[in-house]
Protein backbone atom coordinates (compact mmCIF):
# COMPACT_ATOMS: atom_id res chain seq x y z
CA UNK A 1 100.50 178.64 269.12
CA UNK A 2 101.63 182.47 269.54
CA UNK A 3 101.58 183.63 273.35
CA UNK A 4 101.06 187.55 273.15
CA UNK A 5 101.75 186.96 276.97
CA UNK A 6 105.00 186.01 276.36
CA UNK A 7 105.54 189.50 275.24
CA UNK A 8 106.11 190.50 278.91
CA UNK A 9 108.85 188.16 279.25
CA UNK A 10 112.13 189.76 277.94
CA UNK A 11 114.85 188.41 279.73
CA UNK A 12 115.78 184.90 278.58
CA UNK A 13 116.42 183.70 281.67
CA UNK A 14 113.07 185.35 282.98
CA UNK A 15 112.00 182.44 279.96
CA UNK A 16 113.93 179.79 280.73
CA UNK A 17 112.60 179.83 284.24
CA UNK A 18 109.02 179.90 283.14
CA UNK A 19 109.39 177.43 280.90
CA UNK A 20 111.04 175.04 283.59
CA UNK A 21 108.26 175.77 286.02
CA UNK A 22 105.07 174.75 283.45
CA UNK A 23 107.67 171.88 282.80
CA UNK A 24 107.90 170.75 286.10
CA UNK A 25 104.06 171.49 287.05
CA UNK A 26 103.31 169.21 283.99
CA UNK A 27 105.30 166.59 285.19
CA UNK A 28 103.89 166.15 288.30
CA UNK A 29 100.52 166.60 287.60
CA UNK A 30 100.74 164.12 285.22
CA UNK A 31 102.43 161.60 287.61
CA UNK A 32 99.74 162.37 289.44
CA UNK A 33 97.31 161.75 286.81
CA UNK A 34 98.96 157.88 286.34
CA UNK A 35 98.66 157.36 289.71
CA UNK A 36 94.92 157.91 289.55
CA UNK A 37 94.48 155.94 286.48
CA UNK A 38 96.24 152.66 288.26
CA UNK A 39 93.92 153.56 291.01
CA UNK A 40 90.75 153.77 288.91
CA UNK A 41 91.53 150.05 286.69
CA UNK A 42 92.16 148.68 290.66
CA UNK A 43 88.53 149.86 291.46
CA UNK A 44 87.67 148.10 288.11
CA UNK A 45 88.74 144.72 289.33
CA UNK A 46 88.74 144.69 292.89
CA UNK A 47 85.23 145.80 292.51
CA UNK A 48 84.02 142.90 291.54
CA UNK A 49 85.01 141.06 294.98
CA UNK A 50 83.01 143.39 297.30
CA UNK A 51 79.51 142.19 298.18
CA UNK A 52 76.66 143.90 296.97
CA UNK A 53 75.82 145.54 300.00
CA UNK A 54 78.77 146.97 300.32
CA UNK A 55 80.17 148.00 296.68
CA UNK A 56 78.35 151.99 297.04
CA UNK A 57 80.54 152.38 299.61
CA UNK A 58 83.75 150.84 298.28
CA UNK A 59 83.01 152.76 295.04
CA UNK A 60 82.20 156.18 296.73
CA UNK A 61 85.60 156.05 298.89
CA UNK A 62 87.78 154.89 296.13
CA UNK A 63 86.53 157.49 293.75
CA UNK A 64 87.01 160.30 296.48
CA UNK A 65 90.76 159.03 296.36
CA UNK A 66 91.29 160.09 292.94
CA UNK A 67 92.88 163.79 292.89
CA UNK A 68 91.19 165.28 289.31
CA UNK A 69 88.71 164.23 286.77
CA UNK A 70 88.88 163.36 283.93
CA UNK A 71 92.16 161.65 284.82
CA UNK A 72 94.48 162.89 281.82
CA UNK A 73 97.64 161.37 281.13
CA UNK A 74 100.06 161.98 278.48
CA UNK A 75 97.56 161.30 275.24
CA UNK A 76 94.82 160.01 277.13
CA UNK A 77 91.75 161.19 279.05
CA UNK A 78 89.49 159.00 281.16
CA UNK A 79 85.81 160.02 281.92
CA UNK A 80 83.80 158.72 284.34
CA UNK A 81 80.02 158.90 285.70
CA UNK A 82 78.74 157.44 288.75
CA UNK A 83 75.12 157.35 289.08
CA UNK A 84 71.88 155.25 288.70
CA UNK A 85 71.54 155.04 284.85
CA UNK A 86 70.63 152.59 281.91
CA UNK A 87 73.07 154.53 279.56
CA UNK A 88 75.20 156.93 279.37
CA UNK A 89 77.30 158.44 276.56
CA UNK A 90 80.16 160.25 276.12
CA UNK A 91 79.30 163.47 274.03
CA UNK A 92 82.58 165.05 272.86
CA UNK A 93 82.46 169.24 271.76
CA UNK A 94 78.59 169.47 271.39
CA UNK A 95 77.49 171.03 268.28
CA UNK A 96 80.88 170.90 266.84
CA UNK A 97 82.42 167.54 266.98
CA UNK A 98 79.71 165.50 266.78
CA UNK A 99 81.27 162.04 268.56
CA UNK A 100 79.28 160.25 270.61
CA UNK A 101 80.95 157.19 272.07
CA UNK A 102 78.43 155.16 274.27
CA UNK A 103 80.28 154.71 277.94
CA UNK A 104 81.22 150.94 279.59
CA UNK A 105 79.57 150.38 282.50
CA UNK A 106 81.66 148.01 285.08
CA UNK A 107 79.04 145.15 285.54
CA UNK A 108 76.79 145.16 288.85
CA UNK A 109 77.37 148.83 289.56
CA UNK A 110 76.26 152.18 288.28
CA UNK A 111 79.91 153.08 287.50
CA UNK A 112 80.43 154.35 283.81
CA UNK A 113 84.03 155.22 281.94
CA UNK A 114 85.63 155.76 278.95
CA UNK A 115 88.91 155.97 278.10
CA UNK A 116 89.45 157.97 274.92
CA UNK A 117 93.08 159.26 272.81
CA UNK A 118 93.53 163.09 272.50
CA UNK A 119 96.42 165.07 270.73
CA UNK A 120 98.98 165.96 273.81
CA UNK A 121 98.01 169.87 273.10
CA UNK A 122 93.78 169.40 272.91
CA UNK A 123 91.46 171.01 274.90
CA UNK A 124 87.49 170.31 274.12
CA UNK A 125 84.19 170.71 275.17
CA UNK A 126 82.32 167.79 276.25
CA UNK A 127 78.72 166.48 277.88
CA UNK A 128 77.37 163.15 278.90
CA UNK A 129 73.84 162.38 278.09
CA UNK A 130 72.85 160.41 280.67
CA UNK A 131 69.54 158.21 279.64
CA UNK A 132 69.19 160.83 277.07
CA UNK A 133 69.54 163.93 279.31
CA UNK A 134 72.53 165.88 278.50
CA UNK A 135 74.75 167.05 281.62
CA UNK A 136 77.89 168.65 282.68
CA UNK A 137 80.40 166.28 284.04
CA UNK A 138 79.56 165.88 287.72
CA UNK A 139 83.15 165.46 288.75
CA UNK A 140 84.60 168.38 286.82
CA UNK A 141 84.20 171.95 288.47
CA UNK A 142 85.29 173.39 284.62
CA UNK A 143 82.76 174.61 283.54
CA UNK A 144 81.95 176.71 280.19
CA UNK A 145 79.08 178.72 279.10
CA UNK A 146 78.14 178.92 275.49
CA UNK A 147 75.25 179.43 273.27
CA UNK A 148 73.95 175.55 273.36
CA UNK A 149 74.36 175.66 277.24
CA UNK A 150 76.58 174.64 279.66
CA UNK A 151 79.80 172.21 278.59
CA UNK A 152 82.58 170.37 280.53
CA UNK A 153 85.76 170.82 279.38
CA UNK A 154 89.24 169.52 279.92
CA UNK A 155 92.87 170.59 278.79
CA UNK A 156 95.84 167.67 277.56
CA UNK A 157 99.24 168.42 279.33
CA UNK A 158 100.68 170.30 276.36
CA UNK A 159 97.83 172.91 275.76
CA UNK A 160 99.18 176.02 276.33
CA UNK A 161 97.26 178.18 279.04
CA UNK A 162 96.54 181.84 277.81
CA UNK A 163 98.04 183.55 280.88
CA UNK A 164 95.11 186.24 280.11
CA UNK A 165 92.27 184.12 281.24
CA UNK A 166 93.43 183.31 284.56
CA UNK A 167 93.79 186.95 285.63
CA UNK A 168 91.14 189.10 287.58
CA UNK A 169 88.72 190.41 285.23
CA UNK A 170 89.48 193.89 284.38
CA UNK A 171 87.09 196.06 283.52
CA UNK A 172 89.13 199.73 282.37
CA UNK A 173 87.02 200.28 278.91
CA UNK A 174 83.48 201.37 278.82
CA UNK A 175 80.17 199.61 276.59
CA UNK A 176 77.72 201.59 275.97
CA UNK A 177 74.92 199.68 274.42
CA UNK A 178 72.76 201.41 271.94
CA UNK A 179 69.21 200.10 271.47
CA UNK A 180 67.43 202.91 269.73
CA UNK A 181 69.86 204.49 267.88
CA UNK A 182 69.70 203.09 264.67
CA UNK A 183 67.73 200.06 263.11
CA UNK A 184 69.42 197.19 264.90
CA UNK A 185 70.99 197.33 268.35
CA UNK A 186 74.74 197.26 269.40
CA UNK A 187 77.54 198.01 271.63
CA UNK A 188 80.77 200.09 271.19
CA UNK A 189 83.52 199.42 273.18
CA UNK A 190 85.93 202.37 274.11
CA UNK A 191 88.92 201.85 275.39
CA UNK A 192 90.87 203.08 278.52
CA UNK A 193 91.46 207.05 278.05
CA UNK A 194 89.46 207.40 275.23
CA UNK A 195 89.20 210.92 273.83
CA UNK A 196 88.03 212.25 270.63
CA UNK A 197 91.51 214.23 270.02
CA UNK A 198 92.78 210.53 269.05
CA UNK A 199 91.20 208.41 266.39
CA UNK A 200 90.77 204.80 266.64
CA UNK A 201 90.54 201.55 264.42
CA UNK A 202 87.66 199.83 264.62
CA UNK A 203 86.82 196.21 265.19
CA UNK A 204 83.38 194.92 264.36
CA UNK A 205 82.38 191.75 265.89
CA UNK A 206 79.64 190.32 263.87
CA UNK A 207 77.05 187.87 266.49
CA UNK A 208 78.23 190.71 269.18
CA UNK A 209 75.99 189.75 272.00
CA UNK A 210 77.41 186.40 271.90
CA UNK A 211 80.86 187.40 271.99
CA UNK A 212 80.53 189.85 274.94
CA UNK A 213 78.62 186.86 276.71
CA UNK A 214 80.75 183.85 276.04
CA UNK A 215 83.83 185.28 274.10
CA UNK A 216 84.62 187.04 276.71
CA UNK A 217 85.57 189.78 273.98
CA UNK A 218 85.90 193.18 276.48
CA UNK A 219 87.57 191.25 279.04
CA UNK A 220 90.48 190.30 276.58
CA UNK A 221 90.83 194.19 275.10
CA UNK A 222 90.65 195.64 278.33
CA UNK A 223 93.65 192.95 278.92
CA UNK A 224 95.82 193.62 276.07
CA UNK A 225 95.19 197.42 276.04
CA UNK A 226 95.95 197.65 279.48
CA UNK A 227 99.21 195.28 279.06
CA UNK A 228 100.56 197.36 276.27
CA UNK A 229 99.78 193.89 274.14
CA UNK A 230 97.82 196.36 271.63
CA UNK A 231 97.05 199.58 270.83
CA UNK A 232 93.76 200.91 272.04
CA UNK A 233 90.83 199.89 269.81
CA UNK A 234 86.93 200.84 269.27
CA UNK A 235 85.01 197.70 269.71
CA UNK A 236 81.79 197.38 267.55
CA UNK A 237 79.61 194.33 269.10
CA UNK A 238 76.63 193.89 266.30
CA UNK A 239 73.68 192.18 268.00
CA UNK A 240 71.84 189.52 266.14
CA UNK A 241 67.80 189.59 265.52
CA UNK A 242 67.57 185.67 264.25
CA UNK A 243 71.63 184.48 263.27
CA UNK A 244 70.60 181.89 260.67
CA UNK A 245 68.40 184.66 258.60
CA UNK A 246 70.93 187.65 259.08
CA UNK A 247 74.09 185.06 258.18
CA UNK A 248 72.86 183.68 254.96
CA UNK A 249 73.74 186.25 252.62
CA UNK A 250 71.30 188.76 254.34
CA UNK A 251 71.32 192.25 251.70
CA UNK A 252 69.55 194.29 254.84
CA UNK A 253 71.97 193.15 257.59
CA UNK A 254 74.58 194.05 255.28
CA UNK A 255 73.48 197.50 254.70
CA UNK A 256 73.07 197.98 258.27
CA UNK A 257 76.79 197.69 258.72
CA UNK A 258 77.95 199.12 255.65
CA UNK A 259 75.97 202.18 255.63
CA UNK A 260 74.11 202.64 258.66
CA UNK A 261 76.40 201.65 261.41
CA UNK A 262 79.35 202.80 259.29
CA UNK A 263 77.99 206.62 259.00
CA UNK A 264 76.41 206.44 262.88
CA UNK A 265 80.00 205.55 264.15
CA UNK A 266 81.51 208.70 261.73
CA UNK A 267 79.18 211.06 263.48
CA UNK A 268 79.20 209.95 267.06
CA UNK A 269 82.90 208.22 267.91
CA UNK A 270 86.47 209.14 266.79
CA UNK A 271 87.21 206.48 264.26
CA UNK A 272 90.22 206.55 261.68
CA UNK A 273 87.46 206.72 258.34
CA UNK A 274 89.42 204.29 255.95
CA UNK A 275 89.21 201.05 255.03
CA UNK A 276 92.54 200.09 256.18
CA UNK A 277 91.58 201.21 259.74
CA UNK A 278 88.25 198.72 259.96
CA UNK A 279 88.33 194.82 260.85
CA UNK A 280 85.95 192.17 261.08
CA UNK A 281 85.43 189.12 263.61
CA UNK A 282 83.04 186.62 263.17
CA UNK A 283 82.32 183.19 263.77
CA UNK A 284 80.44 179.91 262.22
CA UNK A 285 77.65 181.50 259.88
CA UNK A 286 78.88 185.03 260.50
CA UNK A 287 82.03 184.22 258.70
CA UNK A 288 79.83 183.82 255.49
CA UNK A 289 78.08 186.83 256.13
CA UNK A 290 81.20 188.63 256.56
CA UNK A 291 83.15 187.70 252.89
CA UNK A 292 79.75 188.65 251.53
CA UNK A 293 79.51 192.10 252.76
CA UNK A 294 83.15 192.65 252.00
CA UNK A 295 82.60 191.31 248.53
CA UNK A 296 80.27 194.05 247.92
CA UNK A 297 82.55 196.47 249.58
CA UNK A 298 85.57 195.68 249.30
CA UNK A 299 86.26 199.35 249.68
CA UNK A 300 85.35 199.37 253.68
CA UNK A 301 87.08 196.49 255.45
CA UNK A 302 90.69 195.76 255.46
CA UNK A 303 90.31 192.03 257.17
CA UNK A 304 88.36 189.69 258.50
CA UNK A 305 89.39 186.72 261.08
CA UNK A 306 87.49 183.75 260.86
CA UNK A 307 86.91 181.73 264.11
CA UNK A 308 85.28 177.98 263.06
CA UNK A 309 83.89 179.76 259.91
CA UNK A 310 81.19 178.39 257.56
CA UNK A 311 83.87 178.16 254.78
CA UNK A 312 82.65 175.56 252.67
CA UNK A 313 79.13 177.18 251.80
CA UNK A 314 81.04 179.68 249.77
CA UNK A 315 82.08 177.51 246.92
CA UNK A 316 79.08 175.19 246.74
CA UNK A 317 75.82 176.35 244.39
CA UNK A 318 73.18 175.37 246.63
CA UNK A 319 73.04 175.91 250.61
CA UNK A 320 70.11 173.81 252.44
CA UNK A 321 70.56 174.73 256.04
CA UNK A 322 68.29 173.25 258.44
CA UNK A 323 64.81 174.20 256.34
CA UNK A 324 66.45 177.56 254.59
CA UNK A 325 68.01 176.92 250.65
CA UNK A 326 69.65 179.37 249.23
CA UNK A 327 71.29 179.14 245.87
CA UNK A 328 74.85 180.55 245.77
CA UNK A 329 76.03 180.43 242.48
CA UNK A 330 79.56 181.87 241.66
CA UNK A 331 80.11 183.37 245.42
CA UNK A 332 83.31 181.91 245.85
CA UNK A 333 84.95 183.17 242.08
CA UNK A 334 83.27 186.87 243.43
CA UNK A 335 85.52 186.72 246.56
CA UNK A 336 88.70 185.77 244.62
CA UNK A 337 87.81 188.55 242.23
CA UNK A 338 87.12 191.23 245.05
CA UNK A 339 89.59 190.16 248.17
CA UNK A 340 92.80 190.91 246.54
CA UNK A 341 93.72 193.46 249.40
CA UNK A 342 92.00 192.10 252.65
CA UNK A 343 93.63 190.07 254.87
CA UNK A 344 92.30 186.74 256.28
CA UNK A 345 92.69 185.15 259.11
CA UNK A 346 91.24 181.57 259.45
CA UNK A 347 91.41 179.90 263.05
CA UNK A 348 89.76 176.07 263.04
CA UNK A 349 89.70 173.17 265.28
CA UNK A 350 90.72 170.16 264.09
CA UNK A 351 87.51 168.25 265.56
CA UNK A 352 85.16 170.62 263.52
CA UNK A 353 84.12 167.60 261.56
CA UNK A 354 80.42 167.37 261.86
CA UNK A 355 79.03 171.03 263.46
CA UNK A 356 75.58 171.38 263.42
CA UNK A 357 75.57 167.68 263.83
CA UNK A 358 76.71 167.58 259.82
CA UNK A 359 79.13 169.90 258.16
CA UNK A 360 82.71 169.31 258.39
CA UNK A 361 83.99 172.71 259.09
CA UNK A 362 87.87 171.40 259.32
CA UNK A 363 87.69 170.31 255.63
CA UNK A 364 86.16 173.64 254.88
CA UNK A 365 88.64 175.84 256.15
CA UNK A 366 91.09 173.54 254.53
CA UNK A 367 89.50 173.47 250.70
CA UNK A 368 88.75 177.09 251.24
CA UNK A 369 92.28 178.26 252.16
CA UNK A 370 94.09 176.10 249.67
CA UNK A 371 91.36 177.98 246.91
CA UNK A 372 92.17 181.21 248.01
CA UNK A 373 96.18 180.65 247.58
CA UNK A 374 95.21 178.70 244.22
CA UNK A 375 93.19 181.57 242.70
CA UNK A 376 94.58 185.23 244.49
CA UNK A 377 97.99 184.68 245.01
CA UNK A 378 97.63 188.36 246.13
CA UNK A 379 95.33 187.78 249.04
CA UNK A 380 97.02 188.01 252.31
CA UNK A 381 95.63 184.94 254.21
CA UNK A 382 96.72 182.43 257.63
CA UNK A 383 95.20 179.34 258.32
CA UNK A 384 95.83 178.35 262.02
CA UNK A 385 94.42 174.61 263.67
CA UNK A 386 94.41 174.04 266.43
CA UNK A 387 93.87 170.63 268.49
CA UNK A 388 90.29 171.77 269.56
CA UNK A 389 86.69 171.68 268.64
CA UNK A 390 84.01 174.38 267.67
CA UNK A 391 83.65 176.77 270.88
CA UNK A 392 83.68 179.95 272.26
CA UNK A 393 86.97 178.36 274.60
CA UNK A 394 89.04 178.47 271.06
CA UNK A 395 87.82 181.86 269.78
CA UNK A 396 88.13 183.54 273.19
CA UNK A 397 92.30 181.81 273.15
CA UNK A 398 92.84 183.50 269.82
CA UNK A 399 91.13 186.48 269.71
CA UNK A 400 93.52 188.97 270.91
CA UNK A 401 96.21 187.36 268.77
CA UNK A 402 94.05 186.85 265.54
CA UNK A 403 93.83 191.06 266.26
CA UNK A 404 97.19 191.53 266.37
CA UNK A 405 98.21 189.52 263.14
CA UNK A 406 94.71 191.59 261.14
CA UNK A 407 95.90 194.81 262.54
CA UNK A 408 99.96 194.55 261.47
């Protein structure tokens, strides 16, 4: 994975260093980590030998021993849930990875665990329903927002940390939200210093709302503007009326962009007016909404980065999703035919294998990327996967660099 962090670091001893230190911080957290495991299969068995009356106790104090949970070792990652419970399951990237692996429960107790194999570099989103209530992990303080609710999550020893997201928030751009302005609402982000002498490329974030919420989209340019990561952008954050209507091939949400928001922007904010100068981010459903409008105008957009996008609808005739069908015939040959000169970016998760509880998203990307090289040799495209699921946590990693690579 590309650190734009690591653009700070220009000595190579400055490097070395910092690549000793996460070294040696990984090491011992993860002899940590073994140390709690041992401790955890001891509770397991001695468990067992402790009277009823007393096994609460025993459980509560050897649990409180344990330093971090889940306890992650080097490919490994142990959950556990203590609680009164019939079942509980283990529900792994909800809405995006679709596992569901039912929990053991060590007999006589209300102590649940399971011990499951991640890539050394995965990070994912998880839940346990407990008697069919889904929860946040009760023992894990990481905790992430997104658009189905609130998820657990936990990082393997290899993932690498975006140094970004564990700085203060800064806050050196301005949003100003327009709700009246024009047929749908939205928000423009304007950078640090922004003046009309200058002009600016624009980025348009299609599902805007939910990147400013859970994205954490203005927090990550104010970042990389401030740091001198990128050059100072107009952020265009498109808010959604109903995301599976205006995402399924939507002509009025189109037009919106294309000629509404496109000629409101001309008149009111200094944008560079060319097509080489605009970009597109979008995710899931909004990716398909995105290569149509760019099909139709190819004249408009230069790129378009696609986090966890809805690649596979593009080449099949007939879409059923949830109780909408839309027939679709041809819409993949029409992108060939008019992306010769946009760039794409594709960023997936290798667990995106059943999102929406049924579309494998990972294959998608895969068929759709190998299509594109197949057919438009001329087409300027990246696929990037990474060992994670389908969640705002991955598109808020790559954002800034998914910029950088659409904008150079």
């Amino acid at each position: 994975m590309y650190m734009f962090d690591f653009i700070f670091i220009t000595n190579n001893y400055k490097k070395f260093f910092l690549i000793l230190f996460i070294f040696c911080i990984t090491s011992f957290s993860l002899l940590f980590s073994v140390d709690d495991r041992s401790r955890f299969y001891s509770l397991i068995h001695d468990v067992s030998n402790v009277t009823d009356i007393n096994k609460e106790k025993y459980i509560k104090s050897e649990l409180d021993k344990i330093s971090l949970f889940p306890i992650v070792t080097k490919n490994t990652a142990l959950f556990v849930y203590y609680g009164d419970a019939k079942i509980v399951v283990f529900s792994g990237q909800p809405g995006g990875w679709g596992v569901r692996e039912k929990m053991n429960r060590v007999k006589n107790t209300n102590l649940f665990y399971i011990e499951l194999q991640f890539e050394k570099d995965a990070s994912l989103d998880y839940q346990f329903i407990v008697d069919g209530k889904k929860i946040t992990d009760p023992f894990n303080s990481q905790i992430r927002k997104n658009n189905i609710g609130k998820s657990s999550y936990f990082k393997m020893p290899e993932f690498l940390e975006y140094l970004s997201s564990s700085h203060d928030i800064i806050q050196s751009g301005t949003l100003v939200e327009h709700t009246k302005d024009c047929s749908r609402v939205f928000s423009v982000y304007l950078p640090k210093g922004y003046t009309r002498e200058l002009h600016y490329k624009t980025i348009f974030f299609i599902d805007g709302y939910q990147y400013l919420k859970y994205g954490n989209a203005r927090h990550l340019l104010d970042f990389a503007i401030e740091n001198n990561i990128m050059e100072p952008v107009i952020g265009v954050f498109i808010h959604s009326k109903n995301r599976k209507t205006d995402f399924l091939l939507n002509d009025e949400y189109s037009d919106f962009i294309t000629v509404e928001l496109i000629n409101f922007l001309r008149n009111n904010y200094s944008t560079i007016d060319n097509k080489n100068s605009r970009f597109i981010v979008a995710n899931d459903l909004g990716v398909y909404e995105s290569l149509y409008i760019v099909k139709n105008n190819p004249h408009l957009f230069s790129g378009i980065i696609s986090q966890g996008g809805a690649l596979a609808f593009t080449y099949q005739k007939k879409i059923k999703f949830e109780n909408i069908v839309i027939k679709n015939k041809s819409f993949f040959h029409e992108i060939v035919k008019n992306l010769n000169s946009t760039h794409l970016y594709l960023i997936c998760g290798v667990y995106e294998k059943k999102v929406h509880n049924k579309y494998n998203y990972y294959k998608g990307n895969k068929r759709f990327y190998d299509k594109i090289v197949k057919s438009s040799p001329e087409t300027i495209i990246q696929l990037k996967l990474f060992n994670q699921g389908h969640s705002w946590g991955l598109w808020s990693d790559t954002l800034i660099d998914s910029i950088l690579w659409i904008m150079n």
